[in-house]
C-alpha atoms as a PDB file:
ATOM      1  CA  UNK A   1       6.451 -18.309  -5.644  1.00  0.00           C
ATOM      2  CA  UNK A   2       3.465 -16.037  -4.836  1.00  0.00           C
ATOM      3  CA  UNK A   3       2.029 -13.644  -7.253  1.00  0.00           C
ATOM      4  CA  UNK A   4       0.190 -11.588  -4.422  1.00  0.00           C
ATOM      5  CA  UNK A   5       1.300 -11.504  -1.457  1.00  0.00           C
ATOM      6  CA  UNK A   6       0.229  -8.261   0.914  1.00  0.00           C
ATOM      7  CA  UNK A   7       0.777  -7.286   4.555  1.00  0.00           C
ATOM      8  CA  UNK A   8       4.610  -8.132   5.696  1.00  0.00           C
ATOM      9  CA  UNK A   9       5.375  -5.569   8.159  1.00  0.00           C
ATOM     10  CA  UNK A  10       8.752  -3.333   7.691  1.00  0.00           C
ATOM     11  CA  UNK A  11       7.634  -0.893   9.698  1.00  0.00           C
ATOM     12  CA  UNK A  12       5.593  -0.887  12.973  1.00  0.00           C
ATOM     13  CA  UNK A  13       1.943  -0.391  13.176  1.00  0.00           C
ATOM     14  CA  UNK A  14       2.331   3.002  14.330  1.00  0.00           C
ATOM     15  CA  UNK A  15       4.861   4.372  11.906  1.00  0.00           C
ATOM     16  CA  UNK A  16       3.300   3.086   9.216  1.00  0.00           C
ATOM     17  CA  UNK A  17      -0.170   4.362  10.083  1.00  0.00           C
ATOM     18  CA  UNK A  18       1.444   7.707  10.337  1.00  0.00           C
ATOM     19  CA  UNK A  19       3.014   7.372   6.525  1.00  0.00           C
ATOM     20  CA  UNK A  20      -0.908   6.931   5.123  1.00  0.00           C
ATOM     21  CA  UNK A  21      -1.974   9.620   7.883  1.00  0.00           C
ATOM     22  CA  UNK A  22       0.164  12.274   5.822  1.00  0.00           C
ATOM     23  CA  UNK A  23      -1.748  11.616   2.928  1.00  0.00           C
ATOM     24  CA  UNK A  24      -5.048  11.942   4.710  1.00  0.00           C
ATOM     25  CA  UNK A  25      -4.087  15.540   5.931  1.00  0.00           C
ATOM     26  CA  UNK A  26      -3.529  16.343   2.204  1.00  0.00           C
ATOM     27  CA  UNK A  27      -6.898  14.798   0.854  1.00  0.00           C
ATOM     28  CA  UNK A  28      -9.026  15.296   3.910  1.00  0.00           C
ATOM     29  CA  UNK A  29     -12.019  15.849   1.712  1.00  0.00           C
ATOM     30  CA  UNK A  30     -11.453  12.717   0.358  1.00  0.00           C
ATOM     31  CA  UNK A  31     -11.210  10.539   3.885  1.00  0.00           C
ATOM     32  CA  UNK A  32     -14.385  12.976   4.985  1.00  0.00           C
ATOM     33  CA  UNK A  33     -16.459  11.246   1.668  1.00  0.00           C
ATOM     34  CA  UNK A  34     -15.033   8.228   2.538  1.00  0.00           C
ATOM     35  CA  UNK A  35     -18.041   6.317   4.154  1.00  0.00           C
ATOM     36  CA  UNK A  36     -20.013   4.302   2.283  1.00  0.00           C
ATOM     37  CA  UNK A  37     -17.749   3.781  -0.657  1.00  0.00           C
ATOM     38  CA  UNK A  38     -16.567   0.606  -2.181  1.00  0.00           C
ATOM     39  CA  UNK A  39     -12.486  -0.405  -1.441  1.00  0.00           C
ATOM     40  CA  UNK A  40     -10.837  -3.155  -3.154  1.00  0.00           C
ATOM     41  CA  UNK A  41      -7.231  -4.248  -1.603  1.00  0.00           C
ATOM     42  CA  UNK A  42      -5.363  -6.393  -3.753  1.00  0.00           C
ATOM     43  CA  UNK A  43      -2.857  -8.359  -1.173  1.00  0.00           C
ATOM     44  CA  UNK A  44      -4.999  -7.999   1.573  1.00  0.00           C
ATOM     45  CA  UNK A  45      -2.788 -10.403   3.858  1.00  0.00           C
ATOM     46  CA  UNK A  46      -4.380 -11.062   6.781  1.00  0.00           C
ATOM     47  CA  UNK A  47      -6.501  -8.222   6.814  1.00  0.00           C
ATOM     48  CA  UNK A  48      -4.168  -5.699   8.807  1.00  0.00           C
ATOM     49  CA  UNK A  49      -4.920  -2.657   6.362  1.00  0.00           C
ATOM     50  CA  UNK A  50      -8.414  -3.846   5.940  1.00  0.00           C
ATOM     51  CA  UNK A  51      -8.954  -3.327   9.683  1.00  0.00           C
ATOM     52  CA  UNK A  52      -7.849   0.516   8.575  1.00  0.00           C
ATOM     53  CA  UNK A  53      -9.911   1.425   5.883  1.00  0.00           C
ATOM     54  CA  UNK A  54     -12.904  -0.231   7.087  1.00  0.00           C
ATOM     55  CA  UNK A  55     -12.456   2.037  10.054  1.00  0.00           C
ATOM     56  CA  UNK A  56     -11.806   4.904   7.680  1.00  0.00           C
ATOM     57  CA  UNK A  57     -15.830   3.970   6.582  1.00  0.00           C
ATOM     58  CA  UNK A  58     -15.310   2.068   3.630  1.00  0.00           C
ATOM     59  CA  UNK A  59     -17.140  -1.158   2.298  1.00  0.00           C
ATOM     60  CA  UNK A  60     -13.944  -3.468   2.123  1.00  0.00           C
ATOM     61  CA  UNK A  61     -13.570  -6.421  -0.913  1.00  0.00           C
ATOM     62  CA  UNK A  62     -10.205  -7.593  -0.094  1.00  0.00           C
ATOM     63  CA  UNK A  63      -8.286 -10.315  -1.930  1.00  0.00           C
ATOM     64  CA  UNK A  64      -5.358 -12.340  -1.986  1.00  0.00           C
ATOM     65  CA  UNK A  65      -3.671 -15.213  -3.575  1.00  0.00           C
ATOM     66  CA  UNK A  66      -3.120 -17.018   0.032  1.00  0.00           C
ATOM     67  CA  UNK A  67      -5.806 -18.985   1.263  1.00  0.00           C
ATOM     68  CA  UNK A  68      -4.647 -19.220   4.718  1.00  0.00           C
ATOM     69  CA  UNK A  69      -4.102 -15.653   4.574  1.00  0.00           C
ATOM     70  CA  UNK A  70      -7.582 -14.775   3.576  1.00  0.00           C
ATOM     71  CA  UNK A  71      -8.881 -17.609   6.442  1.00  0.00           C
ATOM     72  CA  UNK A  72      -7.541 -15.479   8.635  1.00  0.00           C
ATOM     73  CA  UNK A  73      -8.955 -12.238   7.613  1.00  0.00           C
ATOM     74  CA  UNK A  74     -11.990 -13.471   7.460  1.00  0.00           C
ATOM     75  CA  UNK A  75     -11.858 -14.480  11.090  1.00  0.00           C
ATOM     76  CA  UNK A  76     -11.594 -11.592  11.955  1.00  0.00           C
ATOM     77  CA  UNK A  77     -14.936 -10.236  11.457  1.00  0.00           C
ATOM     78  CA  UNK A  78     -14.006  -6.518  10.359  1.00  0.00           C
ATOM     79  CA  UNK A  79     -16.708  -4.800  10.031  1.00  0.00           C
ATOM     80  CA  UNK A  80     -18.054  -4.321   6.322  1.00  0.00           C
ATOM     81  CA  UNK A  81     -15.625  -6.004   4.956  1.00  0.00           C
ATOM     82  CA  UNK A  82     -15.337  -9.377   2.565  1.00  0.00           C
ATOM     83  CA  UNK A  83     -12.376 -11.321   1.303  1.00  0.00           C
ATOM     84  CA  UNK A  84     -12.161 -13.603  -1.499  1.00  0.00           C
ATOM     85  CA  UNK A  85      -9.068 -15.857  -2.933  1.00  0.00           C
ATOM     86  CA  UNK A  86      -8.116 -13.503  -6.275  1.00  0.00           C
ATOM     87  CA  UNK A  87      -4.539 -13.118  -8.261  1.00  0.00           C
ATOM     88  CA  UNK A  88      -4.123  -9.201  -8.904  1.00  0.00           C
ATOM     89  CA  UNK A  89      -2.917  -9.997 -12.365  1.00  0.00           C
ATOM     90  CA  UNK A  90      -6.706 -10.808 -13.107  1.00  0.00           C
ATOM     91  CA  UNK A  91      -9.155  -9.315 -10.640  1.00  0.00           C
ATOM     92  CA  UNK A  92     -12.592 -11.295 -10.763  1.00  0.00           C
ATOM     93  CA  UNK A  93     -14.583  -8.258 -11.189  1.00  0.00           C
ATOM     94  CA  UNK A  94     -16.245  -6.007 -13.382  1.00  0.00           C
ATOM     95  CA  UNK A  95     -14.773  -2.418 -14.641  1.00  0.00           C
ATOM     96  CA  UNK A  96     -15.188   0.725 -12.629  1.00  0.00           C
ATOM     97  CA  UNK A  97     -16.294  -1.268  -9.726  1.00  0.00           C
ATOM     98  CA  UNK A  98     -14.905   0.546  -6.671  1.00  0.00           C
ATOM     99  CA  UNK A  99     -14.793   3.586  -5.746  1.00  0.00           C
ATOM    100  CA  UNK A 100     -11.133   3.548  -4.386  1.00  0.00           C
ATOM    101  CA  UNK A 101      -8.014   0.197  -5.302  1.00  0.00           C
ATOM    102  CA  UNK A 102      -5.368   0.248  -2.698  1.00  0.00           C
ATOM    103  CA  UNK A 103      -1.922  -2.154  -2.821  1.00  0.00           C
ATOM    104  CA  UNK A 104       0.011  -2.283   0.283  1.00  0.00           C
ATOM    105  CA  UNK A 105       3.755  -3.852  -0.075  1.00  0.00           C
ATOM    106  CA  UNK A 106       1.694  -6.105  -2.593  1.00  0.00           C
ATOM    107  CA  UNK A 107       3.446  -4.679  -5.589  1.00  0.00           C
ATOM    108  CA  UNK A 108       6.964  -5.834  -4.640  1.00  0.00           C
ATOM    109  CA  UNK A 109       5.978  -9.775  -4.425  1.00  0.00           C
ATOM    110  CA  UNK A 110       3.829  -9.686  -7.713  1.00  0.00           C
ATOM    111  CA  UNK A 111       5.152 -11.536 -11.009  1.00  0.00           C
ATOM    112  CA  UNK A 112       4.321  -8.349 -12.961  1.00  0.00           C
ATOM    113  CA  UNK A 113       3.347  -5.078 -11.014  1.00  0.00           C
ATOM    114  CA  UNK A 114       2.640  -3.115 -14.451  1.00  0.00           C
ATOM    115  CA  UNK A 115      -0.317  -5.964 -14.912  1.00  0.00           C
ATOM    116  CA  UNK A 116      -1.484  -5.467 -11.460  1.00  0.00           C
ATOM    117  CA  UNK A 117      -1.921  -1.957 -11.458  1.00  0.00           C
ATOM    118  CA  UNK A 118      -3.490  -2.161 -14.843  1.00  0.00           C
ATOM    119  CA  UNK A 119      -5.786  -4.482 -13.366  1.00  0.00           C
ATOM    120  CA  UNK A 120      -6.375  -2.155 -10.350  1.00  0.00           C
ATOM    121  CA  UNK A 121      -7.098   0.887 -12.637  1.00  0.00           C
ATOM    122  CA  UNK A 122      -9.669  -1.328 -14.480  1.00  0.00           C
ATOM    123  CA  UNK A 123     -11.521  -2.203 -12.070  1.00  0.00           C
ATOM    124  CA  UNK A 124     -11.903   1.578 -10.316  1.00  0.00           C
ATOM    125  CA  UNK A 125     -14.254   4.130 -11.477  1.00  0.00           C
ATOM    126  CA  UNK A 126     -13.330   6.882 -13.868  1.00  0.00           C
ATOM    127  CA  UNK A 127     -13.446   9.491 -13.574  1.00  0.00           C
ATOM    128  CA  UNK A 128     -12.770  10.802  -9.874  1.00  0.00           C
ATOM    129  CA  UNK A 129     -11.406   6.910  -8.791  1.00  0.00           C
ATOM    130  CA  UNK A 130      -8.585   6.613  -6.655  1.00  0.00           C
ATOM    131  CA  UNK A 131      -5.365   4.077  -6.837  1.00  0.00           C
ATOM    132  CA  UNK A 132      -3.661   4.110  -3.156  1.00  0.00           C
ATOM    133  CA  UNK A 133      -0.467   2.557  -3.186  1.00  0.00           C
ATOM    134  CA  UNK A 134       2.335   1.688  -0.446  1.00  0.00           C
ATOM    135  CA  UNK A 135       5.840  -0.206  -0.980  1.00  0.00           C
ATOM    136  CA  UNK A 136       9.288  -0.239   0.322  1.00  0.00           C
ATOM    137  CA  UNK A 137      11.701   2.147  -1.070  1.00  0.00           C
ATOM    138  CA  UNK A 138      14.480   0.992  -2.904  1.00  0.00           C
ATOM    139  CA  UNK A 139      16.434   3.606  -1.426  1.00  0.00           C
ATOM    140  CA  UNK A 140      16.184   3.085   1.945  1.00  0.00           C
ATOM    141  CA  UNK A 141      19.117   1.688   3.409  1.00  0.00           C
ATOM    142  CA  UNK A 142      16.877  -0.580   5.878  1.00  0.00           C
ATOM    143  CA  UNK A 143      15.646  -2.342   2.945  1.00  0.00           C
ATOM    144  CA  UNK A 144      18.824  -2.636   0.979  1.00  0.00           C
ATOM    145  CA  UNK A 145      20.404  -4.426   3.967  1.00  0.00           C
ATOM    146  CA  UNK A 146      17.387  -6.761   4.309  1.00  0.00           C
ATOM    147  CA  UNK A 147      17.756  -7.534   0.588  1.00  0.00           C
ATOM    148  CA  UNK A 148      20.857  -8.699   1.358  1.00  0.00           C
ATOM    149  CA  UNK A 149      20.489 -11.187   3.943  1.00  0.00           C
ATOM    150  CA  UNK A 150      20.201 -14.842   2.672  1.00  0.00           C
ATOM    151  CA  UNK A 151      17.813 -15.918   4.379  1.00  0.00           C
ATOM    152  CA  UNK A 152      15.197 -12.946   3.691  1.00  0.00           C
ATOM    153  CA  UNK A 153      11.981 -13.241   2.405  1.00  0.00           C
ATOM    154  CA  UNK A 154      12.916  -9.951   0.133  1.00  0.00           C
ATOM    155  CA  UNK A 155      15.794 -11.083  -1.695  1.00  0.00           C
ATOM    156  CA  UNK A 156      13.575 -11.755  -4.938  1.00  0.00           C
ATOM    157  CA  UNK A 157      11.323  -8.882  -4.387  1.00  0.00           C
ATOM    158  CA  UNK A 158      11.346  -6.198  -6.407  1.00  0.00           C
ATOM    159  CA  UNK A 159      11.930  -2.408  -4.521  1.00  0.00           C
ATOM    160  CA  UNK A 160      10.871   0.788  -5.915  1.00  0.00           C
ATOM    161  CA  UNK A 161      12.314   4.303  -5.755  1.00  0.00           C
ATOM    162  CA  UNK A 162       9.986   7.140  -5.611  1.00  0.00           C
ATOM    163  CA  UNK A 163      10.952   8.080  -9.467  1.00  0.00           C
ATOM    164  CA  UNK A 164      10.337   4.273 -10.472  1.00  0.00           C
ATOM    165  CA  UNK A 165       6.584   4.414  -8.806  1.00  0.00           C
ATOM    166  CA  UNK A 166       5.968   7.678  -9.959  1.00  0.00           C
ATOM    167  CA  UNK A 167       7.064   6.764 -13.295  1.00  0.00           C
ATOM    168  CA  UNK A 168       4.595   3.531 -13.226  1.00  0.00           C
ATOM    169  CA  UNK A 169       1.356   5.435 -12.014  1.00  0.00           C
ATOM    170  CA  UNK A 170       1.527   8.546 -13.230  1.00  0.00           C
ATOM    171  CA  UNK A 171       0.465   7.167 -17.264  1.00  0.00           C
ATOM    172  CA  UNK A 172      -2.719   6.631 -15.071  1.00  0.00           C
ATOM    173  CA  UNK A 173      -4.058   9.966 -13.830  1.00  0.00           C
ATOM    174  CA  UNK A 174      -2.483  12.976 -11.260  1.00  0.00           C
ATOM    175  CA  UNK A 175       0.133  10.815  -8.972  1.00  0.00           C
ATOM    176  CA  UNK A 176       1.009  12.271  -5.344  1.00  0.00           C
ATOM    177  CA  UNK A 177       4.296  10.387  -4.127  1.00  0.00           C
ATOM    178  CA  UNK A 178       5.536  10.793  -0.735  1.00  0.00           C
ATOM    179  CA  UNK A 179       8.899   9.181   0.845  1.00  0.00           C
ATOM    180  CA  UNK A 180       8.083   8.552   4.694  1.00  0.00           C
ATOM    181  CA  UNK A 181       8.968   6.167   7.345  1.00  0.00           C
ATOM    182  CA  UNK A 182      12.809   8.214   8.210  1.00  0.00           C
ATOM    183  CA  UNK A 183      13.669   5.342  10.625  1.00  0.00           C
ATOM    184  CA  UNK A 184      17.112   5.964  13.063  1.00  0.00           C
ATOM    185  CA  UNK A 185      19.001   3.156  13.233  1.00  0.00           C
ATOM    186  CA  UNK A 186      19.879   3.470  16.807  1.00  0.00           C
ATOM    187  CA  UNK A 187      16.716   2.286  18.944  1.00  0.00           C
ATOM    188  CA  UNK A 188      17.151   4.966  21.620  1.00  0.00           C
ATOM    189  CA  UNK A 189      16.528   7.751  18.721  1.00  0.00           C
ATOM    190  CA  UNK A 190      13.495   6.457  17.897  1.00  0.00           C
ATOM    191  CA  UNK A 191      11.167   8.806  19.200  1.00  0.00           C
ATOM    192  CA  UNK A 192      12.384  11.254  16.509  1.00  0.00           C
ATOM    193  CA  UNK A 193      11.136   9.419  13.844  1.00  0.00           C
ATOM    194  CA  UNK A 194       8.175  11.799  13.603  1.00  0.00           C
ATOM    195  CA  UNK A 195      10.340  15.063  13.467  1.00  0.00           C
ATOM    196  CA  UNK A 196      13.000  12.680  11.090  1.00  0.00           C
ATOM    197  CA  UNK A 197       9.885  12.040   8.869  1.00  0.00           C
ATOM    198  CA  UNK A 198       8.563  16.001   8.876  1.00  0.00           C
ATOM    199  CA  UNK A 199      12.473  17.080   7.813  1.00  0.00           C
ATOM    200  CA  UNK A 200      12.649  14.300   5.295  1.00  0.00           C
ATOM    201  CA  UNK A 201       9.324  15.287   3.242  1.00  0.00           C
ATOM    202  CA  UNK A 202       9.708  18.982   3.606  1.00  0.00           C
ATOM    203  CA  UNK A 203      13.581  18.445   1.755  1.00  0.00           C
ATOM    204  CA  UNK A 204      11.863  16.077  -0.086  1.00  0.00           C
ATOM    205  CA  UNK A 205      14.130  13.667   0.727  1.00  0.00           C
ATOM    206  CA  UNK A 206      13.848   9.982  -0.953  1.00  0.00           C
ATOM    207  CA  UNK A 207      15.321   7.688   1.364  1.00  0.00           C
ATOM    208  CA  UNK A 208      12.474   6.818   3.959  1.00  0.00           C
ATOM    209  CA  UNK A 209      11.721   2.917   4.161  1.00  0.00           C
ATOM    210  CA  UNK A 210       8.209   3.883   2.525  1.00  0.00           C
ATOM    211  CA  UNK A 211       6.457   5.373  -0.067  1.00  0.00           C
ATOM    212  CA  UNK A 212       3.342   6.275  -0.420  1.00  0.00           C
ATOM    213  CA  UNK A 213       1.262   7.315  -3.452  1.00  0.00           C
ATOM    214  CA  UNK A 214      -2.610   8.358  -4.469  1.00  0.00           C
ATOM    215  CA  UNK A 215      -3.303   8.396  -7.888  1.00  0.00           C
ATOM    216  CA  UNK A 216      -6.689  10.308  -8.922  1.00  0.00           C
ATOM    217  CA  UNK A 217      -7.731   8.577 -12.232  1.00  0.00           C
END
């Protein structure tokens, strides 16, 4: 069973871009200083959210248990950006080495996500680092039904609820959780997801397919 394992897509490309985009409008000073800084993604799959931040302007480390998974980022060629075969429950680098640690759906498919994010907050700087996180929400009703089908890569995974994440990261430094990703089941509806997503964080609803979080250790 894999202990990091990053990158399955839930969502589109699109929608889930737009989850991490709300963020950015709420720390754009902190996607403005951006360029130049050192990222480290734990569960960097293939290299999808790599791709992002290096675009964003960061100088990318990215690491995952897979091999093949890591082959394939790598043959990519994004820009400023290295990958290296790593477990998360024991990062191969120093402390306070990056500027910024990001886990994207990597903490659901770890053995022990309380030992990965320890490991993430070791290696970031302190003070003014920054943890960015993304999972699926246990709450979701998209995700509880794919829990449930037997032949689902996410039976054995383990979902969080906006509480349960908060809970975890906020021993860590000032945690900003947001539920996003309000997906209508019915295809046809689906250009509302945007307006579903803007009604569901300003009720602060927790039921969207994704949550994100920045922690500011």
């Amino acid at each position: 069973m894999p202990l990091v394992r990053g990158n399955l897509q839930m969502i589109t490309e699109k929608q889930s871009r737009f989850d991490f985009d709300l963020l950015a409008d709420k720390y754009d000073s902190w996607y403005e200083s951006a360029r130049g800084k050192k990222l480290l993604e734990v569960g960097c799959g293939t290299g999808h959210w790599s791709q992002f931040f290096s675009e964003c302007g960061f100088e990318v480390t990215g690491v995952d248990i897979s091999e093949r998974m890591i082959n394939i980022a790598r043959a990519k060629s994004i820009p400023n950006s290295l990958f290296q075969i790593a477990d998360g429950h024991s990062l191969p680098f120093e402390d306070s080495s990056f500027d910024v640690t990001a886990a994207i759906t990597t903490l659901e498919f770890v053995r022990d996500a309380e030992a990965v994010v320890r490991e993430m907050v070791r290696c970031t700087r302190k003070p003014r680092g920054r943890l960015l996180i993304g999972v699926l929400n246990e709450l979701a009703p998209l995700n509880y039904n794919r829990k449930q089908r037997p032949e689902s890569p996410y039976i054995k995974t383990r979902l969080f609820s906006p509480r349960e994440l908060k809970q975890l990261l906020v021993r860590y430094g000032e945690a900003c959780v947001v539920a996003a990703g309000f997906i209508p089941k019915q295809k046809h509806l689906l250009p509302l997801a945007p307006l579903l997503d803007t009604v569901g964080r300003f009720f602060h609803i927790p039921y969207g397919a994704f949550i994100a979080a920045e922690v500011r250790l």
